[in-house]
Structure formats: C-alpha cells, structure tokens
N, C-alpha and C. Protein backbone atom coordinates (compact mmCIF):
# COMPACT_ATOMS: atom_id res chain seq x y z
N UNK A 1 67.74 106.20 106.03
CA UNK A 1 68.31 106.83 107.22
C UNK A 1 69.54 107.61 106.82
N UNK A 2 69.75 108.73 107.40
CA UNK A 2 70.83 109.79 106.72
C UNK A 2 71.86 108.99 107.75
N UNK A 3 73.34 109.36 107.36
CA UNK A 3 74.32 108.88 107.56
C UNK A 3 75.27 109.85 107.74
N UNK A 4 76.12 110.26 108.93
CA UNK A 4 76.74 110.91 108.84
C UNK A 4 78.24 111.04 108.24
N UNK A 5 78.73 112.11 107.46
CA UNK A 5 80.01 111.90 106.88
C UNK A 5 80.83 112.21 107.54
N UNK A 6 82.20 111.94 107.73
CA UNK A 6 83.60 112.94 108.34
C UNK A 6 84.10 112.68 107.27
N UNK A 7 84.73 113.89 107.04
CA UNK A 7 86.06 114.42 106.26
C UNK A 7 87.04 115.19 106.95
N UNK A 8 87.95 114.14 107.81
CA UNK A 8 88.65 114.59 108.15
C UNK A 8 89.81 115.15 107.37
N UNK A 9 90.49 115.80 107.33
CA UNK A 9 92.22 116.06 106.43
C UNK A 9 92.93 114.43 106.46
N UNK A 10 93.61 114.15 105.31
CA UNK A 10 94.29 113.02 105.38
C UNK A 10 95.37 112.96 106.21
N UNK A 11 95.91 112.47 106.84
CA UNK A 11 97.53 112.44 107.25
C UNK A 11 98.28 111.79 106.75
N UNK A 12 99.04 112.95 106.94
CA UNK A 12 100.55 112.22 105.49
C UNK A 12 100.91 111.06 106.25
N UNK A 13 101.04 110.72 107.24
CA UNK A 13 101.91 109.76 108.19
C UNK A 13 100.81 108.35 107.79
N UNK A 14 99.65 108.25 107.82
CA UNK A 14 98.69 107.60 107.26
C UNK A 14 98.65 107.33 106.33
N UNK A 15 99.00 108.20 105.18
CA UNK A 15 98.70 107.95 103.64
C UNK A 15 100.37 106.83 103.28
N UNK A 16 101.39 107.18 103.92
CA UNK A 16 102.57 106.65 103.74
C UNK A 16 103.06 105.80 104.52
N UNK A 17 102.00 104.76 105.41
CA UNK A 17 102.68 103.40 106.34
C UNK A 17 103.95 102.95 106.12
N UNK A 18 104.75 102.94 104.80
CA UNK A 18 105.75 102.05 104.40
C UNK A 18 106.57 103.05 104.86
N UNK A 19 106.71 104.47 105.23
CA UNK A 19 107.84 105.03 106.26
C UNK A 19 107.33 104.52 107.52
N UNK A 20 106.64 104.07 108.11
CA UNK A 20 106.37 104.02 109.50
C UNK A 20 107.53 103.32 110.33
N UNK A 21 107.72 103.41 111.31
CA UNK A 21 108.61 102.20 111.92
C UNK A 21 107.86 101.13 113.06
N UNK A 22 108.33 99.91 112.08
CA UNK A 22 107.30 98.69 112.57
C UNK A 22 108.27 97.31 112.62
N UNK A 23 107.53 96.43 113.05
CA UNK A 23 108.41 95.04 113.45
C UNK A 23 107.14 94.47 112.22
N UNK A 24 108.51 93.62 111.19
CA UNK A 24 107.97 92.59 110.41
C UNK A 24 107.77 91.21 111.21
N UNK A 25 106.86 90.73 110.95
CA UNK A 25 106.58 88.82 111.33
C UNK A 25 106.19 88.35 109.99
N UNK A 26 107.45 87.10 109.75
CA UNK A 26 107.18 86.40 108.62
C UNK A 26 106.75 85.27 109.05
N UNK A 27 106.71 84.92 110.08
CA UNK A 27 106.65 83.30 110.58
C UNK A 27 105.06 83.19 111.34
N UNK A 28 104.18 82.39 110.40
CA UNK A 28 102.58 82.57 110.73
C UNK A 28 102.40 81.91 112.40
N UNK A 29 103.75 81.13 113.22
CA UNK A 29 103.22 80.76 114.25
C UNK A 29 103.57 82.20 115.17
N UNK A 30 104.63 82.32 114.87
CA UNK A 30 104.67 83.61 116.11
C UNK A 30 103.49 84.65 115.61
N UNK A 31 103.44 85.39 114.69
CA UNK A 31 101.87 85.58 114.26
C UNK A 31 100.88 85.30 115.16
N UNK A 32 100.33 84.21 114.90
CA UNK A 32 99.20 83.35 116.13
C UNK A 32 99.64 83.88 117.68
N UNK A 33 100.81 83.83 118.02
CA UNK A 33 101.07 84.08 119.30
C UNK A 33 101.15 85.17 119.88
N UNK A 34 101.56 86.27 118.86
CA UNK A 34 101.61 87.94 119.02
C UNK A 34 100.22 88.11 119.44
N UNK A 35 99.15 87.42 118.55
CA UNK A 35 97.82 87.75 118.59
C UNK A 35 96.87 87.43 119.73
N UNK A 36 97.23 85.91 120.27
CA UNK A 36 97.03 85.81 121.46
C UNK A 36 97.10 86.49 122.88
N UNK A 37 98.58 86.78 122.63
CA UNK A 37 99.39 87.88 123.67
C UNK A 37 98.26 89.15 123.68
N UNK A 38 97.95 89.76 122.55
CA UNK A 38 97.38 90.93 122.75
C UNK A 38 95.93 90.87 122.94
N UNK A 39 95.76 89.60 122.39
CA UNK A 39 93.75 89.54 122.80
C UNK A 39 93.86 89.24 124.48
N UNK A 40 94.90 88.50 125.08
CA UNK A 40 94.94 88.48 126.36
C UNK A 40 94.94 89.30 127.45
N UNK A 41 95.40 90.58 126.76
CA UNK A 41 95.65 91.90 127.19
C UNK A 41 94.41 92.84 126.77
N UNK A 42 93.66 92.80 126.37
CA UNK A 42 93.11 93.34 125.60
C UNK A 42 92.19 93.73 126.81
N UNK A 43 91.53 95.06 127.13
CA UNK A 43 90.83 95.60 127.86
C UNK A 43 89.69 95.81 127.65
N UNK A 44 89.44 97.26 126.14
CA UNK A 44 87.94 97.60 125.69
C UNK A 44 87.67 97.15 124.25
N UNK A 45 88.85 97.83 123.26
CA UNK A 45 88.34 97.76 121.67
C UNK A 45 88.93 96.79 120.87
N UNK A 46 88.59 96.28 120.27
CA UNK A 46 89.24 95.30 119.19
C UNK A 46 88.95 95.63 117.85
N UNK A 47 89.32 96.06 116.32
CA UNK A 47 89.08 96.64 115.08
C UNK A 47 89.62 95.59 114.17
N UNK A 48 88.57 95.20 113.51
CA UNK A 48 89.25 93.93 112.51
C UNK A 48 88.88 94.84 110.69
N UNK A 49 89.57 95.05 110.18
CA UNK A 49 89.39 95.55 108.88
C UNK A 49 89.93 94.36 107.68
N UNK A 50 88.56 94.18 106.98
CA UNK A 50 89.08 92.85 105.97
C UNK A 50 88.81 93.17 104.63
N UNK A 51 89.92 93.17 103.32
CA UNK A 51 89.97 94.19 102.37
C UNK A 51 90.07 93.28 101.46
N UNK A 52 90.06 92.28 101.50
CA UNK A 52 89.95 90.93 100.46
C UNK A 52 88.89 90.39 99.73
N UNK A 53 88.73 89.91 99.06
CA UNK A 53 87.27 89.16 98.19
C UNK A 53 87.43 88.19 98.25
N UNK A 54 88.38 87.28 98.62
CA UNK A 54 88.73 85.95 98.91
C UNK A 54 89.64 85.55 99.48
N UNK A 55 89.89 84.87 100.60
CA UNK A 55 90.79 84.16 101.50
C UNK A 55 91.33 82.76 100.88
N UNK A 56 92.35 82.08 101.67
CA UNK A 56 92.62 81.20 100.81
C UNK A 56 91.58 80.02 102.12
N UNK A 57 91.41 78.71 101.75
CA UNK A 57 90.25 77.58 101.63
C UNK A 57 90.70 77.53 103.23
N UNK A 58 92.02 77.64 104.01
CA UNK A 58 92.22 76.94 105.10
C UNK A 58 91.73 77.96 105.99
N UNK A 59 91.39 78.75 105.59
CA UNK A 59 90.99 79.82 106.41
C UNK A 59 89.45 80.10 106.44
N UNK A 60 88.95 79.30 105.63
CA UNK A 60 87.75 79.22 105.47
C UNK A 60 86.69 77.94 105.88
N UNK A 61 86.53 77.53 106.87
CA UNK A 61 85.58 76.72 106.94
C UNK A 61 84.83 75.75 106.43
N UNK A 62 84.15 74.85 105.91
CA UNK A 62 83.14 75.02 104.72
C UNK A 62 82.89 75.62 103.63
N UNK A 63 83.73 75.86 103.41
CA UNK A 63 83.34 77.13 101.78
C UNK A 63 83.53 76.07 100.83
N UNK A 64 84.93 75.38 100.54
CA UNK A 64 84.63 74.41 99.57
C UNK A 64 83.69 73.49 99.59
N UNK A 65 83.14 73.15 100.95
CA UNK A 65 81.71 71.38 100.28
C UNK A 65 80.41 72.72 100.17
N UNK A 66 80.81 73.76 100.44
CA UNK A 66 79.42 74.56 100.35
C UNK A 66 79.47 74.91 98.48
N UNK A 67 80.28 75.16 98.52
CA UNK A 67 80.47 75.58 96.85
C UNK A 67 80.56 74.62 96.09
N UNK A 68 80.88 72.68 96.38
CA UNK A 68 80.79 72.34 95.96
C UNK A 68 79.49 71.06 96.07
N UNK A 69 78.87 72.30 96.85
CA UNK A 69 76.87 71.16 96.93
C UNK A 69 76.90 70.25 97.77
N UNK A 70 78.38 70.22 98.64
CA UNK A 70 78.03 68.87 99.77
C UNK A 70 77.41 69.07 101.01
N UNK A 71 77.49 70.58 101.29
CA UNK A 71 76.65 70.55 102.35
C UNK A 71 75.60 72.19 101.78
N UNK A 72 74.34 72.09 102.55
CA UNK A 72 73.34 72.88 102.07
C UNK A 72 73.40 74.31 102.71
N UNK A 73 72.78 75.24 103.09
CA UNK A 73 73.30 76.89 104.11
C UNK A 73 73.00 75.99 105.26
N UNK A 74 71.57 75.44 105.74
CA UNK A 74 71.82 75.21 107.15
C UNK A 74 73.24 74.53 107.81
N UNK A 75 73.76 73.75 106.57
CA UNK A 75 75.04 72.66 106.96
C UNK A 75 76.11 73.57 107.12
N UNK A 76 75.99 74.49 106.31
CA UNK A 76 77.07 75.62 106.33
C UNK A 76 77.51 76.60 107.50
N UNK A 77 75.77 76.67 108.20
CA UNK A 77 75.80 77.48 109.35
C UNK A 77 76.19 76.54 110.16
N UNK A 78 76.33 75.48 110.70
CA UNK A 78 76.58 74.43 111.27
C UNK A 78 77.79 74.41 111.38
N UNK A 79 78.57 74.08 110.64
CA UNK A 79 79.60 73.82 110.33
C UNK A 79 80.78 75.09 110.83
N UNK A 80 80.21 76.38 110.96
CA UNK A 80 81.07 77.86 111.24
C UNK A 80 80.18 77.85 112.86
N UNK A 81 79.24 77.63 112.79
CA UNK A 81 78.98 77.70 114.96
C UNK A 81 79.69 76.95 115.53
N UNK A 82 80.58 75.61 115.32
CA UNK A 82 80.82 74.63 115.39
C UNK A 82 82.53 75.20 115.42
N UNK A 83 83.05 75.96 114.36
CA UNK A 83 83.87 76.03 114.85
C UNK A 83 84.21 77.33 114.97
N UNK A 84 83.41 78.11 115.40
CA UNK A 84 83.28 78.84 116.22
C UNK A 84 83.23 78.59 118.18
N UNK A 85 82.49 78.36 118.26
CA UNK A 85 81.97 77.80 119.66
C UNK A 85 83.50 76.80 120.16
N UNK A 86 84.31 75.69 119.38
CA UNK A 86 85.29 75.05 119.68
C UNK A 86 86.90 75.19 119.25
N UNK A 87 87.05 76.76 118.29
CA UNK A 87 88.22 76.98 118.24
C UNK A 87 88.80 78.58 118.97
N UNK A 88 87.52 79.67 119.09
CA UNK A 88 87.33 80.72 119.23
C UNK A 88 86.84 80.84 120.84
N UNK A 89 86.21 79.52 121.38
CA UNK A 89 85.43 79.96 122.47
C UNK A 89 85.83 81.04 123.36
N UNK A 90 86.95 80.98 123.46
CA UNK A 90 88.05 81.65 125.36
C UNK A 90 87.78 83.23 124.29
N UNK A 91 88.35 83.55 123.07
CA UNK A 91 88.18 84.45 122.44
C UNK A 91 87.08 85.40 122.64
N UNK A 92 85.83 84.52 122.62
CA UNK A 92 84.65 85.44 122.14
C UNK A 92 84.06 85.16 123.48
N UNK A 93 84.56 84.42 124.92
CA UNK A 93 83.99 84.77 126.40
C UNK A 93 84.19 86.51 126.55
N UNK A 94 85.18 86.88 126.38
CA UNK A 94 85.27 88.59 126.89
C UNK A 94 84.14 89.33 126.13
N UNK A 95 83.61 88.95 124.73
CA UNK A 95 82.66 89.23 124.30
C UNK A 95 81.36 89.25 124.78
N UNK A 96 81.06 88.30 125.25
CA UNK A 96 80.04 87.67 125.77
C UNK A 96 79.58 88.08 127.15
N UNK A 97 80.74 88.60 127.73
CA UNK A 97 80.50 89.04 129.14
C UNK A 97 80.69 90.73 128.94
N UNK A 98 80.42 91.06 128.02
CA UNK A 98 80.47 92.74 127.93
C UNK A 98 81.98 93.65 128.35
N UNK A 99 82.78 92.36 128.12
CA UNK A 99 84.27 93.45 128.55
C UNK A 99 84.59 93.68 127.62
N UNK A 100 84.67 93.92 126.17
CA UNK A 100 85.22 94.24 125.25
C UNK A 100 84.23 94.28 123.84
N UNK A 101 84.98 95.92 123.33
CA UNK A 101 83.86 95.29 121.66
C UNK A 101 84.54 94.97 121.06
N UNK A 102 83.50 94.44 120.14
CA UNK A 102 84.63 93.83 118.78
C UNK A 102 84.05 94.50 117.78
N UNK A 103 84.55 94.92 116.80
CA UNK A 103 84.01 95.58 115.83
C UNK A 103 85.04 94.83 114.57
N UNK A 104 83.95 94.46 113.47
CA UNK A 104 84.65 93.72 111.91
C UNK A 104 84.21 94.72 110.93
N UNK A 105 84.75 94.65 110.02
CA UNK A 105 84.44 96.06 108.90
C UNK A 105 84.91 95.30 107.40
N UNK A 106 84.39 94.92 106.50
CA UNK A 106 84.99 94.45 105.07
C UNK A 106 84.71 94.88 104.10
N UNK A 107 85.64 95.71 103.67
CA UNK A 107 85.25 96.18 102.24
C UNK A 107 85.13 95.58 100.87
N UNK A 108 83.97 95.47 100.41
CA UNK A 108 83.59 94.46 99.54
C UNK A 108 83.61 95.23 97.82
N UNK A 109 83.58 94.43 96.72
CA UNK A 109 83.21 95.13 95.92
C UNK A 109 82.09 94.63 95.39
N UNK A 110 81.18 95.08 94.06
CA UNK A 110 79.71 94.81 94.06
C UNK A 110 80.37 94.37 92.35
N UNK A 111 79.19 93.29 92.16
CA UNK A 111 78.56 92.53 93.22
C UNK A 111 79.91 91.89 93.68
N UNK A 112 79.25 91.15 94.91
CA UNK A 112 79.77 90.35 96.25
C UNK A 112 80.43 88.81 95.36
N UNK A 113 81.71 88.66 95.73
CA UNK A 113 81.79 87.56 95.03
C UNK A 113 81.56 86.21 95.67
N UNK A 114 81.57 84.87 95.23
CA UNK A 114 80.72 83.76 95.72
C UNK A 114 81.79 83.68 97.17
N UNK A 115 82.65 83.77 97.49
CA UNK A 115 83.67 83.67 99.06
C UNK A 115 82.83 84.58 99.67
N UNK A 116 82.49 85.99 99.04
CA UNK A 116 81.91 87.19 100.12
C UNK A 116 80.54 86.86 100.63
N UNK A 117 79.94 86.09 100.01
CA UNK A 117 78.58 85.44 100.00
C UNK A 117 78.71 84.37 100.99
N UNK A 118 79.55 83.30 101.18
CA UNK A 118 79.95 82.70 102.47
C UNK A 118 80.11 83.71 103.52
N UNK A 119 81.13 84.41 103.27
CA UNK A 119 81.77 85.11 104.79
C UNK A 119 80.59 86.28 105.24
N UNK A 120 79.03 86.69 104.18
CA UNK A 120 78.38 87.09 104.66
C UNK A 120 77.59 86.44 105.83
N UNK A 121 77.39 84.85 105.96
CA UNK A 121 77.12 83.75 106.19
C UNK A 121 77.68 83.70 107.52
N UNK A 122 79.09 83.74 107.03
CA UNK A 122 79.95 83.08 108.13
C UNK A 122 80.07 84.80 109.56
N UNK A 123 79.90 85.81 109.27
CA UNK A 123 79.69 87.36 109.45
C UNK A 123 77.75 87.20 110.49
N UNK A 124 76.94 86.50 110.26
CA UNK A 124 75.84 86.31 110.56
C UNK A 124 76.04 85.14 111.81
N UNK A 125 76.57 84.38 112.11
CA UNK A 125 77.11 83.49 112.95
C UNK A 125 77.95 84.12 113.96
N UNK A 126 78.62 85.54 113.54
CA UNK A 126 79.91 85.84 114.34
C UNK A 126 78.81 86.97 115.24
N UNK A 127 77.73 87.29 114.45
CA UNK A 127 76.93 88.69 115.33
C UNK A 127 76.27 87.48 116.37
N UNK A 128 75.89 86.19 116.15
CA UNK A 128 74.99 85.82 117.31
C UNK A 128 76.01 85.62 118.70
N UNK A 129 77.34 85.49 118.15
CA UNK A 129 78.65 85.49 119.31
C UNK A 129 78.99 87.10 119.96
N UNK A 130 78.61 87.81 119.70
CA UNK A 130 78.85 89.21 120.08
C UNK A 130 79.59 90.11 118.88
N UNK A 131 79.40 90.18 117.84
CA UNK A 131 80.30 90.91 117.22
C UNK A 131 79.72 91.72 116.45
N UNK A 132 80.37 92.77 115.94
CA UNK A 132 79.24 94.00 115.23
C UNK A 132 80.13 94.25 114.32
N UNK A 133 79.18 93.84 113.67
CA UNK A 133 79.95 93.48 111.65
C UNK A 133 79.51 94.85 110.42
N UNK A 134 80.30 95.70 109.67
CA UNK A 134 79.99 96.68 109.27
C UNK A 134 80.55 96.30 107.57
N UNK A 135 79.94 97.09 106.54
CA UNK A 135 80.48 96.67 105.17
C UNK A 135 79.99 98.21 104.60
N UNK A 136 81.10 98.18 103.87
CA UNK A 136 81.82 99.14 102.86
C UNK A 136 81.82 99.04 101.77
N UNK A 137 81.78 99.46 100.56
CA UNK A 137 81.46 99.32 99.59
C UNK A 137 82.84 100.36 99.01
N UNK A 138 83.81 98.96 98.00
CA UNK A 138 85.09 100.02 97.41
C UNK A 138 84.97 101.47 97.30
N UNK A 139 83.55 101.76 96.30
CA UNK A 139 83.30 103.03 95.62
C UNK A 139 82.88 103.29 97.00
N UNK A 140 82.44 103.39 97.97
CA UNK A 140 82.17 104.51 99.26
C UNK A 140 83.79 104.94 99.67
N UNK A 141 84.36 103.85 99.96
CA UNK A 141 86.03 103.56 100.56
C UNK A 141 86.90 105.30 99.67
N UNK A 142 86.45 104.97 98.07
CA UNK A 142 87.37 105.82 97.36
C UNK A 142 86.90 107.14 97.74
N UNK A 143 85.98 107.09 98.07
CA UNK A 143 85.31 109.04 98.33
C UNK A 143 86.00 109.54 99.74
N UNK A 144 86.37 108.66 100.20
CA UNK A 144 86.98 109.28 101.64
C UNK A 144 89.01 109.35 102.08
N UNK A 145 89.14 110.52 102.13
CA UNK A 145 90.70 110.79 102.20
C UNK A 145 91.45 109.59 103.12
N UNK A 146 91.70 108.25 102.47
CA UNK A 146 92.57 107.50 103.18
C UNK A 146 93.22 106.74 102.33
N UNK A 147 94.01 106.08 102.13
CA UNK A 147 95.19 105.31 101.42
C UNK A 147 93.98 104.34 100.24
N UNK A 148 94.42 104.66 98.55
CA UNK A 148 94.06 104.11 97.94
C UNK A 148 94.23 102.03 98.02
N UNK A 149 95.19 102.31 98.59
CA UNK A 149 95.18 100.41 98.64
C UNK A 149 95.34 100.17 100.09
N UNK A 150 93.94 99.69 100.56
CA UNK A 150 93.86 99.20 101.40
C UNK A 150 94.19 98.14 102.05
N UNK A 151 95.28 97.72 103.42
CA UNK A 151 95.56 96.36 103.69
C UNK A 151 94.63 95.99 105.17
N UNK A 152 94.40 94.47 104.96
CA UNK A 152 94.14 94.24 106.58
C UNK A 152 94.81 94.65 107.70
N UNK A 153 93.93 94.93 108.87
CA UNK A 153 94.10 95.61 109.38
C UNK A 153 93.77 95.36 111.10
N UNK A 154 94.76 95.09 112.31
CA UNK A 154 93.92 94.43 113.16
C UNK A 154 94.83 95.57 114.51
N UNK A 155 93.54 96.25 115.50
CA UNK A 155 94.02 97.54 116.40
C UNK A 155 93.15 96.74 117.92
N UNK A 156 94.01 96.85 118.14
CA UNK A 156 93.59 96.22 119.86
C UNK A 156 93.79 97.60 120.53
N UNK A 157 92.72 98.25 121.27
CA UNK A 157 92.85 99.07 122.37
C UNK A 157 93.52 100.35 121.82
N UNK A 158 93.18 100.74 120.78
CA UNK A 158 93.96 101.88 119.98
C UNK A 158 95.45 101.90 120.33
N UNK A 159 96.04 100.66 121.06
CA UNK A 159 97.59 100.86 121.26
C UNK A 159 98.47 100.16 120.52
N UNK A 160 97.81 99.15 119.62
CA UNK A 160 98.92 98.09 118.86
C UNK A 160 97.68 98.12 117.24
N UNK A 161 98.80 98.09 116.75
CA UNK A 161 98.16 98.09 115.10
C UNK A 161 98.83 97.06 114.64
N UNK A 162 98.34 95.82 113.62
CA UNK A 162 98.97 95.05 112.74
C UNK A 162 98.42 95.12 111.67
N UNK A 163 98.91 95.42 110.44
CA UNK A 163 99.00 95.46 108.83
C UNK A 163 98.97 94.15 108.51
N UNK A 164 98.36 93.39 108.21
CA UNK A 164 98.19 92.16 107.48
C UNK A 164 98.15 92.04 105.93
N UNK A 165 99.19 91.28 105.38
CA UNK A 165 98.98 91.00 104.40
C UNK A 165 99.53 89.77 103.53
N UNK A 166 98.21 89.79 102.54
CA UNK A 166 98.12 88.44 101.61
C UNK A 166 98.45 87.91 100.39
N UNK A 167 98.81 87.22 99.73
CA UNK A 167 99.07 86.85 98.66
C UNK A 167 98.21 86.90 97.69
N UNK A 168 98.66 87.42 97.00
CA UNK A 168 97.43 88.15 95.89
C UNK A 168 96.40 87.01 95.03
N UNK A 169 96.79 85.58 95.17
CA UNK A 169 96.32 84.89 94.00
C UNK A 169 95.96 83.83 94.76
N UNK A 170 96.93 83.11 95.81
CA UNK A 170 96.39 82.40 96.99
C UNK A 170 95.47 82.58 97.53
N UNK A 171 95.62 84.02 98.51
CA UNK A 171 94.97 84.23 99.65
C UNK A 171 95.16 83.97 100.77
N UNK A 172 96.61 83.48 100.51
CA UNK A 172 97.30 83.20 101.67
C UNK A 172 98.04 84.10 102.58
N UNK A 173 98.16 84.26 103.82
CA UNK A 173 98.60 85.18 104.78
C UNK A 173 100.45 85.08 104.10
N UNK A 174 101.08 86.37 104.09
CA UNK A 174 102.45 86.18 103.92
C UNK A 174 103.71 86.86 105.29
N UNK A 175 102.77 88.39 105.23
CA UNK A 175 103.53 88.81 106.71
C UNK A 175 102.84 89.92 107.64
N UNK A 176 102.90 90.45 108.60
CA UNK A 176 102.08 91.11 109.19
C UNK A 176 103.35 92.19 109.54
N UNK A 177 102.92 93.55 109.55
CA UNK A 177 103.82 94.58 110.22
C UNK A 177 102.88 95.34 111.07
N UNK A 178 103.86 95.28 112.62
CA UNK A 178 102.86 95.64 113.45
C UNK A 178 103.70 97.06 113.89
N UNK A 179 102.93 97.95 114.65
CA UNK A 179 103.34 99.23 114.98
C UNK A 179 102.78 99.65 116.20
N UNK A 180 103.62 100.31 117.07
CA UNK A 180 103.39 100.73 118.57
C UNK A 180 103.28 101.96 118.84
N UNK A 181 104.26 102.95 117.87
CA UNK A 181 104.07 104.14 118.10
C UNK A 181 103.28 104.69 118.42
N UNK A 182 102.58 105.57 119.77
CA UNK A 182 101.15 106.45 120.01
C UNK A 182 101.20 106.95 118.75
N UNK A 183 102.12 107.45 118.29
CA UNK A 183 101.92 108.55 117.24
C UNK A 183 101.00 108.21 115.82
N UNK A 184 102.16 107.12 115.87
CA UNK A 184 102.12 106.42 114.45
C UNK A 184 99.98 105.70 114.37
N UNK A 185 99.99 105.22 115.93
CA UNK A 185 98.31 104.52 116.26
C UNK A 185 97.70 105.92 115.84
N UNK A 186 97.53 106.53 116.17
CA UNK A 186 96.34 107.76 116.19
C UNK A 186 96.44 107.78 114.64
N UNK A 187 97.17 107.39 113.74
CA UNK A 187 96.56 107.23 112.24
C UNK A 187 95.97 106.48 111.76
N UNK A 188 96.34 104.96 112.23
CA UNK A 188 95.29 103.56 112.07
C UNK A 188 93.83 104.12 112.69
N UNK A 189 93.94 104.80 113.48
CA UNK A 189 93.02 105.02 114.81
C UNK A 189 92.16 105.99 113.74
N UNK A 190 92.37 107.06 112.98
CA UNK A 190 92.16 107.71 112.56
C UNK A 190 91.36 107.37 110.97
N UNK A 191 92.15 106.32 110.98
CA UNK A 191 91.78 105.59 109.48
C UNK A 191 90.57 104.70 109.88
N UNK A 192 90.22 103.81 111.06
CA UNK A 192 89.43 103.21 111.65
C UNK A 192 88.02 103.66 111.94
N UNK A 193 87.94 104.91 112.62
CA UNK A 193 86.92 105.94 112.60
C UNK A 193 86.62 106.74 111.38
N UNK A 194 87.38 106.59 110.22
CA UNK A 194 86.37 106.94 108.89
C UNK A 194 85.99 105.88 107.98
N UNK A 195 86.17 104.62 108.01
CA UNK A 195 85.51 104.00 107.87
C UNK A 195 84.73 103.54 108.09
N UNK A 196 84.35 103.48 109.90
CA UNK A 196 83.39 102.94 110.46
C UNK A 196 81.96 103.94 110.62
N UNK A 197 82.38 105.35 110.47
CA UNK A 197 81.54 106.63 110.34
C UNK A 197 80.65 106.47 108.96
N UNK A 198 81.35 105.66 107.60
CA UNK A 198 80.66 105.92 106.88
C UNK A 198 80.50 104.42 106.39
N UNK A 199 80.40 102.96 107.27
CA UNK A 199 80.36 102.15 107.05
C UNK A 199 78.55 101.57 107.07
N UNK A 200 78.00 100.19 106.97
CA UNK A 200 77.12 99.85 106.99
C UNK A 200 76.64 98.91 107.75
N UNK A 201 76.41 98.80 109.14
CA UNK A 201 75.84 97.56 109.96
C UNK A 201 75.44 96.42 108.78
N UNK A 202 75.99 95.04 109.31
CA UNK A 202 75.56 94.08 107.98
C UNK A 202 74.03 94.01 107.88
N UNK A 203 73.29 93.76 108.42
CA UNK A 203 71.89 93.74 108.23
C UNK A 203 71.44 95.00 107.40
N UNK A 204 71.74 95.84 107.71
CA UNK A 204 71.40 97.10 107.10
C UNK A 204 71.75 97.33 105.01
N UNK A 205 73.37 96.83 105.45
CA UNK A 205 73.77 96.74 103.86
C UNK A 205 73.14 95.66 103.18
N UNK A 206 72.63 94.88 103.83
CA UNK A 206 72.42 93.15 103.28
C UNK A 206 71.04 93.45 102.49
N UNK A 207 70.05 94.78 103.78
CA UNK A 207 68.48 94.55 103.14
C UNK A 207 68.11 95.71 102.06
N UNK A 208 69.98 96.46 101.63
CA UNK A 208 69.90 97.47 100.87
C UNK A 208 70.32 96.85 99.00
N UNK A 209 71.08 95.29 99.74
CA UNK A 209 71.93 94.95 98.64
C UNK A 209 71.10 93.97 98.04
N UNK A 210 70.30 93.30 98.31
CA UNK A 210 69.77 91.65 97.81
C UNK A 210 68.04 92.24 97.72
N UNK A 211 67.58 91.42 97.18
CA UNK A 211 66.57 91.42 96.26
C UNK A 211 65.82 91.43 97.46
C-alpha cells in the first residue's frame, strides 16, 4: 500500500526546544498529577510519542517473570489487561465512549529489542481498550526534517506539550518540560503530524516485520 509522504520545511523553533520557554517538573508525583489534571480536561486528541528501547522494570508490568520464564504470553497478556482494566480504567472510559482519540507512536530500532517485543504485546492489549498504536522505524524517523534526538513526548488537545525524559541506562523517568505557548504547540503539533503521516499502524508494521 503506497504511503503518503510530507515534507514539510523544518522549524527552527522545533529543531531547537532547549530555547523554548517551559516549566521544568522534577518531582515524579506532581508529574502524575499535572497528567491527571490534563487527561481530565482533555476534550478530543491525546499524542503519546515513545523513543526508548527500554523502560525501566517498574514501569513495566510483567516483563521481568516474562523474561524470566515464570509466566508464558497468555500469562503475560493477563497480567497487562489486568492492569490495565484496574489502574487505567477512568483513563481509557473517554476512550471507550468515543470522546477522545488516543493515538501511541514508538520509534523502534530493528531488530526490536526483547522490552520492544513485550511492549509490542503490551501495545496489542492497549488497541483492544481503544487505542491506535503506530511504529516507526529510526531509519524512516532520520529521512524526515525533525530533531535528530528524539525525546518522549505527550500533547493533549494540541494545547499542552510535555517533553519527557529518561535516564539513559535505568530507564528511569528524571524530568518532564512542559510548554503552553500556541506558538511554541504548533511545532510539537507539527512534529506529531510527520511522524504519524509516515508512521505504521502496529498490525501493519508487525505483518511487514516478523516472519
């Protein structure tokens, strides 16, 4: 199936976030609570961009007894509906009732490493909850005019942007910088729509990537 490209012009204001003007959060509970606040508010779009190959274990579910043979994929899927359905529920109701999309996007590199191979897993559980999961491939990422180092990335309603970022060896969350500016959004906003233009529905990348 042909795929359409944009090439838009880069924007300098885009390519250079670290001039932007933004509010740092170092403290992971107010974090949690910023995030709440805005999923509460939250009207139509939600944009989750995930640029990692590995998270750290607390953030992950099952990944360690899965990796380490204690529980089997069905136990695995079990184990992420589970807490899905009892930590996420109120979350993924606006989903469920058609008030809001959610759109996830992760840029992976090839091959997929054994975490990306879970969270493909754990990504297959999140579409039966309403969510529309897209994957990228680094080498696609580099062909398109947007910031060589990519950070997480989370845009509620094209009006609030948060920059997430992790500890390189952990995988642990360290601080998030979030940004309000209209101005400054229409570049996340901008950066959001070329990835997702030249991104891959997971099913689609999954029956392009595996045997």
């Amino acid at each position: 199936m042909s795929r359409k490209k944009f090439f838009a012009p880069p924007s300098q204001i885009l390519l250079n976030f670290k001039d932007m003007i933004s509010t740092k959060i170092t403290n992971e509970e107010k974090e949690f609570s910023l995030f709440d606040k805005r999923w509460s508010e939250l009207k139509h779009d939600f944009f989750k961009l995930e640029t990692r190959q590995f998270y750290a274990n607390e953030y992950s579910p099952g990944f360690k007894d899965f990796q380490d043979g204690k529980i089997n994929l069905a136990g695995l899927r079990g184990v992420l509906r589970k807490f899905l359905t009892e930590g996420h529920d109120s979350q993924y109701e606006k989903i469920r009732q058609g008030e809001i999309k959610y759109r996830r996007l992760h840029v992976v590199d090839l091959p997929l490493s054994p975490y990306l191979n879970y969270e493909i897993e754990s990504y297959r559980i999140s579409v039966e909850f309403g969510e529309q999961v897209f994957i990228i491939t680094r080498s696609e990422v580099e062909k398109l005019p947007i910031p060589a180092e990519l950070h997480d990335l989370l845009i509620f309603d094209d009006r609030y942007a948060h920059l997430q970022f992790y500890d390189e060896n952990t995988g642990l969350w360290k601080y998030t910088e979030v940004f309000e500016d209209p101005k400054q959004l229409a570049d996340f906003v901008e950066e959001k729509n070329l990835l997702l233009e030249n991104a891959h529905p997971l099913e689609e990348f999954l029956a392009k990537s595996r045997p």
